[in-house]
Protein backbone atom coordinates (compact mmCIF):
# COMPACT_ATOMS: atom_id res chain seq x y z
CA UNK A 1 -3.48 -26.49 -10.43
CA UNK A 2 -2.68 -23.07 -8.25
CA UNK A 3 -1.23 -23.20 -4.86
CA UNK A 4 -4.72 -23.97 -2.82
CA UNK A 5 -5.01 -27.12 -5.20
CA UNK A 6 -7.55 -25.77 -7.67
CA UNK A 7 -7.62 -27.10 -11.36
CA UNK A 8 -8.22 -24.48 -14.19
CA UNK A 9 -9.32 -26.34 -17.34
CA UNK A 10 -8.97 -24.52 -20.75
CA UNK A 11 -11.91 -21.72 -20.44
CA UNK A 12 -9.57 -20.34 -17.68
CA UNK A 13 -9.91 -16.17 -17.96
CA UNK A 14 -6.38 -14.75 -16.79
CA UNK A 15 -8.59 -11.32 -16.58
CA UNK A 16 -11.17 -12.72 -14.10
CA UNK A 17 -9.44 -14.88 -12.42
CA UNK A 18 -6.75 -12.12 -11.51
CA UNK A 19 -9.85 -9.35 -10.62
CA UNK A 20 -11.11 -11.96 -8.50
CA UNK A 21 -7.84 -12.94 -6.38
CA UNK A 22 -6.92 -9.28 -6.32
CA UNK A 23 -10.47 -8.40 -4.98
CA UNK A 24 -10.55 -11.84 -2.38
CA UNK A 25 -6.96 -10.30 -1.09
CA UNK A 26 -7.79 -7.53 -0.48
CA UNK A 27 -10.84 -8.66 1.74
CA UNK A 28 -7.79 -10.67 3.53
CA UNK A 29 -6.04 -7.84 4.30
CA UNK A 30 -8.94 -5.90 5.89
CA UNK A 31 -9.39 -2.06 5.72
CA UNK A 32 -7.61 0.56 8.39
CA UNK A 33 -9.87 3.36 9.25
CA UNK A 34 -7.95 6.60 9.76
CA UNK A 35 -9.95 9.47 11.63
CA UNK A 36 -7.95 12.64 10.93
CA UNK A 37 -8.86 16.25 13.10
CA UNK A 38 -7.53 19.03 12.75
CA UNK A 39 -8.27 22.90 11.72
CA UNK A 40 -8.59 23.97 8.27
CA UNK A 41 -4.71 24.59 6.77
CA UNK A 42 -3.08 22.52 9.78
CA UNK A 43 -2.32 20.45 6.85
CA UNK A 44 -3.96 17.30 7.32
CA UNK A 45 -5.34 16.26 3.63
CA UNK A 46 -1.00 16.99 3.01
CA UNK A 47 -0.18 14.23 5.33
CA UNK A 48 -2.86 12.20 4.33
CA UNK A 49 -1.72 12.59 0.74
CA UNK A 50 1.65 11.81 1.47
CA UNK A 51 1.47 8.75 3.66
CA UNK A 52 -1.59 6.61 1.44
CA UNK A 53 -0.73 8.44 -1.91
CA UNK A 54 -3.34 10.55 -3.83
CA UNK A 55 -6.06 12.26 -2.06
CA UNK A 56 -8.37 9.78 -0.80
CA UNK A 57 -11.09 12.08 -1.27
CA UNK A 58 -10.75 12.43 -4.86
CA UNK A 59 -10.54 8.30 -5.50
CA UNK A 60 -12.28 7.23 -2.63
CA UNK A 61 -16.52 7.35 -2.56
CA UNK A 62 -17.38 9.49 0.48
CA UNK A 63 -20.31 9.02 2.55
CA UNK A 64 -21.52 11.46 5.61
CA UNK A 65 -21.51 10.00 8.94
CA UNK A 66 -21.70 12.22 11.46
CA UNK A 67 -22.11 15.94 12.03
CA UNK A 68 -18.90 17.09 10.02
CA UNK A 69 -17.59 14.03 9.34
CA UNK A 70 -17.26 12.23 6.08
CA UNK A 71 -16.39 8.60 5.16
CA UNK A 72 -14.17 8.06 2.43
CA UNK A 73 -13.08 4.53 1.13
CA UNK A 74 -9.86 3.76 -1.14
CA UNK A 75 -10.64 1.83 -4.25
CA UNK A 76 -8.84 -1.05 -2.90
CA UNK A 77 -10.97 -1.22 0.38
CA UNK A 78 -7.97 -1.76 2.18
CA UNK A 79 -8.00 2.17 3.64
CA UNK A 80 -10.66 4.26 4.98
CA UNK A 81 -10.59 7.83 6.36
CA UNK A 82 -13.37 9.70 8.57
CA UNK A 83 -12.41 13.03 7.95
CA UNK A 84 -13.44 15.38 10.12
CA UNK A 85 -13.87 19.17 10.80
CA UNK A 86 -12.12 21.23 13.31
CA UNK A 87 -14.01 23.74 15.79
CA UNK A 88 -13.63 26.57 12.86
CA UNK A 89 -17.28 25.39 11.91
CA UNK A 90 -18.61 27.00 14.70
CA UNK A 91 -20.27 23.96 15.86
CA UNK A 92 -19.40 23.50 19.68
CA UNK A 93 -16.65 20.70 20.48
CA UNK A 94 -19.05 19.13 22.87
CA UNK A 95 -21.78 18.10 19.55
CA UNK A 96 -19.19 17.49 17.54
CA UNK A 97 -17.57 14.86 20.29
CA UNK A 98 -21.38 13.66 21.12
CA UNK A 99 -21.80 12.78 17.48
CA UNK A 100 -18.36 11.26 17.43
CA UNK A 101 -18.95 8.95 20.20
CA UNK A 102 -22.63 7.70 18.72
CA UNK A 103 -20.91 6.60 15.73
CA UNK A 104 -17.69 5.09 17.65
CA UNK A 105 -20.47 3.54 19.95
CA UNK A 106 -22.23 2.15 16.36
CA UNK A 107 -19.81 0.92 14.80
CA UNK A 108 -18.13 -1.41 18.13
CA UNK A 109 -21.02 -3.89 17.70
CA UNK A 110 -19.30 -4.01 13.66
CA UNK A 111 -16.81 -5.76 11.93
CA UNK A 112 -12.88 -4.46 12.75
CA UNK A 113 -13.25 -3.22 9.28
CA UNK A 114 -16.00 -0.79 9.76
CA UNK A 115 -14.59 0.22 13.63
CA UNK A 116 -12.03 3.56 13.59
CA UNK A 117 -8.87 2.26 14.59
CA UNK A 118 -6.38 5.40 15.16
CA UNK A 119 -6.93 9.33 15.45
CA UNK A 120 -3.99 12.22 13.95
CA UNK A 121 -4.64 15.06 15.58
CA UNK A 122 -3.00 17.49 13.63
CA UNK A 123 -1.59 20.82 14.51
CA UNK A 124 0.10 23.33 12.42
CA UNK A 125 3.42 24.10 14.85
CA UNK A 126 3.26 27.60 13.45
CA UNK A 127 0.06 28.36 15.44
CA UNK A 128 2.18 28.22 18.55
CA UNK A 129 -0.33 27.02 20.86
CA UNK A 130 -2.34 24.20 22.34
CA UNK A 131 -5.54 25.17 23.52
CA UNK A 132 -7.33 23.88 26.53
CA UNK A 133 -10.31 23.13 24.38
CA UNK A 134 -8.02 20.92 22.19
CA UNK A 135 -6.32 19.75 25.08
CA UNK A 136 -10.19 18.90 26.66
CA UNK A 137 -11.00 17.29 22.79
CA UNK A 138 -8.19 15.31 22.42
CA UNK A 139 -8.97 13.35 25.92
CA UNK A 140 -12.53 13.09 25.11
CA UNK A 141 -11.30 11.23 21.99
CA UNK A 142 -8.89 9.02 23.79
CA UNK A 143 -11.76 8.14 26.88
CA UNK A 144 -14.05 6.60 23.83
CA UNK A 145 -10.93 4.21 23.36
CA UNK A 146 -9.60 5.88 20.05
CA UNK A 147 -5.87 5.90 20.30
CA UNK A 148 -4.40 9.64 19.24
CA UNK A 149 -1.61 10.35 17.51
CA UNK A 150 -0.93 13.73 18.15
CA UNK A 151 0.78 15.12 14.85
CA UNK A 152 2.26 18.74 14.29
CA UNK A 153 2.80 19.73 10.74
CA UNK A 154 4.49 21.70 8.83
CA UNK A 155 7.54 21.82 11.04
CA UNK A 156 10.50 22.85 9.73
CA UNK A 157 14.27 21.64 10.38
CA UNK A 158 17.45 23.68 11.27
CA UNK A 159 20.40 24.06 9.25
CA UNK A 160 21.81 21.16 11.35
CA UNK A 161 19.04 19.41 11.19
CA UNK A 162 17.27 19.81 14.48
CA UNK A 163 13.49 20.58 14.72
CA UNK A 164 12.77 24.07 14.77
CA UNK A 165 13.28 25.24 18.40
CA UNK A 166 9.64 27.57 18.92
CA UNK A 167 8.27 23.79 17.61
CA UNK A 168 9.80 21.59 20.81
CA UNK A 169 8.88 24.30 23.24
CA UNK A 170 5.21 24.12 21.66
CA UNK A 171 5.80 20.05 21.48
CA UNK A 172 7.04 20.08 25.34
CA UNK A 173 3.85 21.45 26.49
CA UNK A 174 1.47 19.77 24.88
CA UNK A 175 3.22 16.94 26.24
CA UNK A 176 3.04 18.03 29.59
CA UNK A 177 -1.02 18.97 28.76
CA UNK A 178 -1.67 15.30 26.87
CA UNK A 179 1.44 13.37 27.00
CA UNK A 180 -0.50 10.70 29.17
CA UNK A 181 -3.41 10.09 26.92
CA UNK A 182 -1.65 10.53 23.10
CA UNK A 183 0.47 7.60 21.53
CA UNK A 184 4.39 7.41 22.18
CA UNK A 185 3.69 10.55 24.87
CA UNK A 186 4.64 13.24 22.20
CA UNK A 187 3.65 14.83 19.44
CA UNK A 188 4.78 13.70 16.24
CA UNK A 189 6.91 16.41 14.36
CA UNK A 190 6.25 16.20 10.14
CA UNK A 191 6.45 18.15 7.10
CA UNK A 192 4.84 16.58 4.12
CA UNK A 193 5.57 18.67 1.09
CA UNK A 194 9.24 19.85 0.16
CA UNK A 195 9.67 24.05 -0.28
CA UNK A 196 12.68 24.23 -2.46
CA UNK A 197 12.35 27.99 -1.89
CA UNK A 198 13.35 27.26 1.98
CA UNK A 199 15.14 24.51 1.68
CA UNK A 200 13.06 22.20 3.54
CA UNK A 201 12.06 18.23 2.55
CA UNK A 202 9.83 16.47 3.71
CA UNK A 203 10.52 14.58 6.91
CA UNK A 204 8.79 12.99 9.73
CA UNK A 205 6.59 10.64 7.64
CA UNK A 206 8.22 7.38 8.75
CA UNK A 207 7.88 8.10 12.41
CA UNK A 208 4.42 9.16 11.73
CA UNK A 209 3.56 5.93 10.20
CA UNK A 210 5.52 4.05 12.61
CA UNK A 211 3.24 5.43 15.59
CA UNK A 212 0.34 5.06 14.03
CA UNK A 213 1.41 1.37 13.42
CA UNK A 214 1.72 0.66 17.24
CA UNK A 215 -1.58 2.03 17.55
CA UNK A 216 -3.62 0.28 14.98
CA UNK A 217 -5.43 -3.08 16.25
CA UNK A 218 -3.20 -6.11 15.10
CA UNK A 219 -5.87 -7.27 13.10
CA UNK A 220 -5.66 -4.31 10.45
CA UNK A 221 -2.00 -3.83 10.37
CA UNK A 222 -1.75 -5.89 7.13
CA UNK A 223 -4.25 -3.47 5.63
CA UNK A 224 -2.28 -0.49 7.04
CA UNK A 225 1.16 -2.04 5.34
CA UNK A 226 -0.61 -2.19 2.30
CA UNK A 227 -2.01 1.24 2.21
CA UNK A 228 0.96 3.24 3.46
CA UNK A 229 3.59 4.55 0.58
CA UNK A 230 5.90 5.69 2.50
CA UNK A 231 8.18 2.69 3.54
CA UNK A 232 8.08 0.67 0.28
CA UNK A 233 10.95 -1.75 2.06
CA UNK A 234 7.97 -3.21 3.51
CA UNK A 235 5.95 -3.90 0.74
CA UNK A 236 9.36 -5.22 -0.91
CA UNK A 237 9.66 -8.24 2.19
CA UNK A 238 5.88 -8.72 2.01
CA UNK A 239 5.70 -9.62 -1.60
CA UNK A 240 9.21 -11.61 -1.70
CA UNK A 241 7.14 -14.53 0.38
CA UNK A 242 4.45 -14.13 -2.10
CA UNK A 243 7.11 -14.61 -4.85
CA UNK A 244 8.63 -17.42 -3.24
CA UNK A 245 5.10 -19.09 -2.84
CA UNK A 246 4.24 -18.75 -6.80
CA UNK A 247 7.92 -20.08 -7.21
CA UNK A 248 6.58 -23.53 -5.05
CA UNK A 249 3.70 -24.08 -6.96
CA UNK A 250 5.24 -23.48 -10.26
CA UNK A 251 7.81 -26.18 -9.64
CA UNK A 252 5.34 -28.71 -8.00
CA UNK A 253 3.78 -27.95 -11.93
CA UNK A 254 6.98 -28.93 -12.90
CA UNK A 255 8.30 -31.56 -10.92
CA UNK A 256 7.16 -33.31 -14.37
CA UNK A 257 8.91 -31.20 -17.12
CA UNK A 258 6.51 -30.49 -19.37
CA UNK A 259 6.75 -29.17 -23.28
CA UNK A 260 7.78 -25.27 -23.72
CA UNK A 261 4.53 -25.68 -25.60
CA UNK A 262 2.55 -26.51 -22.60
CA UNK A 263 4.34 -23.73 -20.68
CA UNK A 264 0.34 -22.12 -20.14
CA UNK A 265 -0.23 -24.11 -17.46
CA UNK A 266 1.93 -22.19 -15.45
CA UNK A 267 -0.30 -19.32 -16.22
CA UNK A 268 -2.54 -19.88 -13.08
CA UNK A 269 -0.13 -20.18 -10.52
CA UNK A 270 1.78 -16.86 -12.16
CA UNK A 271 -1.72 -15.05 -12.14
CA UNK A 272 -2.60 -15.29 -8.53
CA UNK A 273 0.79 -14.07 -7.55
CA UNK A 274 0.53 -10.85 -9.74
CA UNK A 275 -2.74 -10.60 -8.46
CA UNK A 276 -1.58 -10.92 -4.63
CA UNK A 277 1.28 -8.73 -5.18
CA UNK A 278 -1.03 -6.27 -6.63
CA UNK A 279 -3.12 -5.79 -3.87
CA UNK A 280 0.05 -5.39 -1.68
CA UNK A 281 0.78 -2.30 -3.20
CA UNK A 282 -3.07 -0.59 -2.80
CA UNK A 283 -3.36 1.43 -6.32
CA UNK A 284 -5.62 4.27 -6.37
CA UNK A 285 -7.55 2.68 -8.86
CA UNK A 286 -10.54 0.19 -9.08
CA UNK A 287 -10.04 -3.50 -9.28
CA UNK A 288 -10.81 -3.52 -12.83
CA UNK A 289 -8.53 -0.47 -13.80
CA UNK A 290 -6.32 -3.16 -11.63
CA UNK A 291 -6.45 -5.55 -13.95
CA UNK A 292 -6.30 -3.66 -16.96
CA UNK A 293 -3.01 -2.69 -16.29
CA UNK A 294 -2.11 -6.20 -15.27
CA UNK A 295 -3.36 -7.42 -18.76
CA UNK A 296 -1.68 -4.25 -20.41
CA UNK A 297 1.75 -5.48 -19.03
CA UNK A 298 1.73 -9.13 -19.48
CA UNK A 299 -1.61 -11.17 -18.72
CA UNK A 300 -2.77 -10.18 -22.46
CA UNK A 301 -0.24 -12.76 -24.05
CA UNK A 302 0.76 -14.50 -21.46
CA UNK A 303 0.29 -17.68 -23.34
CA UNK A 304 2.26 -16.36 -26.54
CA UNK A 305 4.97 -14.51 -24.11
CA UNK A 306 5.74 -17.55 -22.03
CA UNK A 307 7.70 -18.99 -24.73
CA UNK A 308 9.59 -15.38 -24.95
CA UNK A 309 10.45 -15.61 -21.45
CA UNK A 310 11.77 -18.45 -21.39
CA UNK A 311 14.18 -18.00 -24.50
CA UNK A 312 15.20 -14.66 -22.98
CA UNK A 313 16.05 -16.95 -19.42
CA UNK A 314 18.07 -19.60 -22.19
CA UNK A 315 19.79 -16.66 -23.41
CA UNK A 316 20.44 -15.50 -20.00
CA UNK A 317 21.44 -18.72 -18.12
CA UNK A 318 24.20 -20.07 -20.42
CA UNK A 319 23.44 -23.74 -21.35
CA UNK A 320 20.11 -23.94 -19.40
CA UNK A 321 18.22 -24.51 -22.85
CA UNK A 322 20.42 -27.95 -23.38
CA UNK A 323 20.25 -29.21 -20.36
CA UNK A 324 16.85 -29.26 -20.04
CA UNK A 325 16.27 -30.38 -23.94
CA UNK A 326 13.48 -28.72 -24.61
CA UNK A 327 11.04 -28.89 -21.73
CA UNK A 328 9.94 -27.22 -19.18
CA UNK A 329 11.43 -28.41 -15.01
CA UNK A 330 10.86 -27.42 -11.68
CA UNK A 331 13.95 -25.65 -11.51
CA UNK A 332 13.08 -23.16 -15.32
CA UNK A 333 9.51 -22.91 -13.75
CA UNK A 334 10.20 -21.66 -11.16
CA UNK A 335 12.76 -19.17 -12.98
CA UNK A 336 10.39 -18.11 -14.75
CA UNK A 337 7.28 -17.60 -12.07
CA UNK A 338 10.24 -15.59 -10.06
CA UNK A 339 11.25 -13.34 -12.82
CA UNK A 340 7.62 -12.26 -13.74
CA UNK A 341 6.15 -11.54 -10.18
CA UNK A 342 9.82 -9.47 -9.60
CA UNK A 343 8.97 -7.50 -13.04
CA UNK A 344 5.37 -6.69 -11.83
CA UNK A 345 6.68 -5.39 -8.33
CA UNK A 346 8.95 -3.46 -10.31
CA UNK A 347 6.12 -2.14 -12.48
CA UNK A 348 3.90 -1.78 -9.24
CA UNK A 349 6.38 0.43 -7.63
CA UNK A 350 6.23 2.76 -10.77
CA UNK A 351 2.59 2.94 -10.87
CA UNK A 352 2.36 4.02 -7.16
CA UNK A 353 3.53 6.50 -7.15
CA UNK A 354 1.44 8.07 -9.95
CA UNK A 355 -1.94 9.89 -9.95
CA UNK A 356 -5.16 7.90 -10.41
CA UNK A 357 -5.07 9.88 -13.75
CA UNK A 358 -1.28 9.16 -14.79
CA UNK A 359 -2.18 5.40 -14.14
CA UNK A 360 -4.84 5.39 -16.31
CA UNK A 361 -3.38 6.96 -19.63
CA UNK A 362 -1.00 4.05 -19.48
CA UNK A 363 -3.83 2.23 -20.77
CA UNK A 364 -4.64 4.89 -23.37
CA UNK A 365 -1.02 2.94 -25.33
CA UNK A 366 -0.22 -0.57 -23.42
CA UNK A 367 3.17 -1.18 -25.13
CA UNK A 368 4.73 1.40 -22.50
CA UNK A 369 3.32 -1.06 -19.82
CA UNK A 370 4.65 -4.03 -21.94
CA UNK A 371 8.26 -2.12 -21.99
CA UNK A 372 8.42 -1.71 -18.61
CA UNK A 373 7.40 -5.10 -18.05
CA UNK A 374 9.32 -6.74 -20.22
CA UNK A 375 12.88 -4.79 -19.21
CA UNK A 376 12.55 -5.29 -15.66
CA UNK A 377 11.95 -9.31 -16.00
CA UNK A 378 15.23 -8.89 -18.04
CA UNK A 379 16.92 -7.06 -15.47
CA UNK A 380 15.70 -9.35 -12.65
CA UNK A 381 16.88 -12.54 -14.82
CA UNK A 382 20.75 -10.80 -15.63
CA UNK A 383 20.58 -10.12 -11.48
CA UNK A 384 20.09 -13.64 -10.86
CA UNK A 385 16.72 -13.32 -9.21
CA UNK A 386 18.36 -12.12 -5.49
CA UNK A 387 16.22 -13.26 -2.58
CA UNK A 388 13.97 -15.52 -4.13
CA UNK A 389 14.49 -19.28 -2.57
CA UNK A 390 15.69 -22.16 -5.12
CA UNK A 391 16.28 -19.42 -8.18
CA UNK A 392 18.61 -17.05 -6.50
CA UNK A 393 21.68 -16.95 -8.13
CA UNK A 394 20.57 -18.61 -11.55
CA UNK A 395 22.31 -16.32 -14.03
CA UNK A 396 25.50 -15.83 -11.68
């Protein structure tokens, strides 16, 4: 029985079940729609890249919308991004904006899901200026009710540290042009990519995704957690409660100890937290691929690797195996739920950050995915599972 009370007899599918709680999560969270402007090399598809992790475009299935503007969809559903052309097309800001506010006008009457929730307005701060035709556009946006974050790109910092100084004169008056209408009254300074060569990192990002977090409707801020890359601290908190939750229903499985043989019925409670912690983390790849990688790592033998686990906790715990003589408690359950959903955020994490491409030649030999699994449940076990309610401290 899982955590909503639902029995899984023997014909339970580990694969299916997980694709399907990975997929239903998902839905939970929602999907944030990001509408990004901006001319062609302000840098936008960089900042894009860098906050929600490979280029959307590239994962994503685009659709056309509107004159210049182009739909695409993460493979998680959780993120969305209109992405749309600056005035270099030669099409006049007024059609472009009429076209915008048909679809903005469309898409009220739909779902929060399909609805654009936040504009970046990006600007390269090398450009040195902030036309009144931007100025005009970037009003027009916010009248329609789209909240703007105003973004400049590209910035670079001092030697001490300081934004460059032509960028806060450029930032100062487009505040005094827009700073009524654009989130947080200022632009947003960022760089997204690091230039060794000038000595710059990236920076910016954080503040950038903290903005357009005040921005976003409350009802997609879940999806925009999940999406974002940048501050994995939150994913971290997020999937410690769902953790703790697989913990409770593992022990309410064993409240009656049951056989290490029997340890399999665990397996359904343990799946639906991998699969919720999965979704937490938005890979660039399709639910399947999602699962695949899920299997790779440990869903393939879970039954067989249960009884691995829980050796390598006897071995860990110092007398845990006597005590218990032989079965399975509330207390080992839930030792064992903790240490697996802590080894697959571990093995989330790593995956990431990695290209659609990188993620899917792990597949190509699954006993690196198995490794990585299998140290980091290790490592979580010798650590004494930190933070996790009712198992911290286990192997102190």
């Amino acid at each position: 029985m899982n955590s909503t009370g639902t029995t899984f007899d023997d014909d339970f599918d580990p694969f299916e079940a997980f694709r399907t709680t990975y997929r239903d999560q998902c839905r939970r969270l929602g999907r944030f729609n990001l509408a990004v402007f901006g001319k062609t090399g302000a840098g936008k598809s960089s900042l894009v890249n860098a906050m929600f992790g490979s280029t959307v475009a590239e994962t994503g299935i685009g659709r056309p919308v509107t004159l210049g503007t182009t739909y695409y969809e993460h493979p998680s559903g959780v993120f969305g991004m209109f992405d749309c052309v600056g005035f270099e097309t030669g099409e006049s800001g007024d059609e472009i904006l009429r076209s915008l506010k048909r679809e903005i006008d469309k898409t009220r009457a739909l779902p929060l899901d399909e609805q654009m929730h936040v504009a970046w307005y990006v600007i390269r701060w090398s450009d040195r200026r902030f036309e009144d035709s931007q100025a005009d556009f970037v009003r027009e946006l916010r009248g329609m009710g789209l909240p703007v974050v105003l973004v400049l790109s590209q910035v670079p910092l001092t030697a001490a540290g300081t934004v460059h100084p032509d960028a806060e004169s450029l930032a100062e008056f487009i505040r005094d042009q827009v700073g009524d209408v654009i989130e947080g009254g200022y632009p947003v300074f960022t760089n997204a990519i690091a230039d060794p060569h000038m000595g710059q990192q990236p920076h910016g990002l954080f503040e950038l995704l903290e903005c357009t977090f005040r921005a976003a409707p409350e009802g997609v801020r879940s999806a925009l957690h999940a999406a974002q890359r940048i501050d994995l601290q939150r994913k971290r908190d997020d999937c410690m409660g769902i953790v703790a939750a697989g913990v409770m229903a593992a022990g309410a499985i064993g409240a009656v100890p049951i056989p290490f043989s029997d340890a399999a019925l665990l397996i359904p409670a343990q799946v639906t937290m991998m699969a919720t912690i999965s979704s937490r983390y938005a890979l660039p790849v399709d639910p399947g691929t999602v699962a695949s990688l899920a299997g790779a790592a440990a869903l393939a033998g879970f039954a067989s690797m249960a009884g691995r686990l829980l050796a390598n906790i006897a071995k860990l715990i110092p007398g845990i195996g006597s005590v218990v003589g032989g079965a399975i408690n509330a207390t080992i359950a839930g030792t064992l739920t903790a240490g697996i959903g802590l080894a697959w955020m571990a093995v989330c994490e790593h995956l990431v950050e990695l290209t659609p491409a990188e993620i899917e030649s792990l597949l190509g030999d699954r006993s690196g995915l198995r490794k990585m699994f299998m140290d980091a449940f290790n490592a979580q076990v010798r650590s004494g599972l930190k933070g996790i309610p009712g198992v911290s401290g286990l192997a102190a």
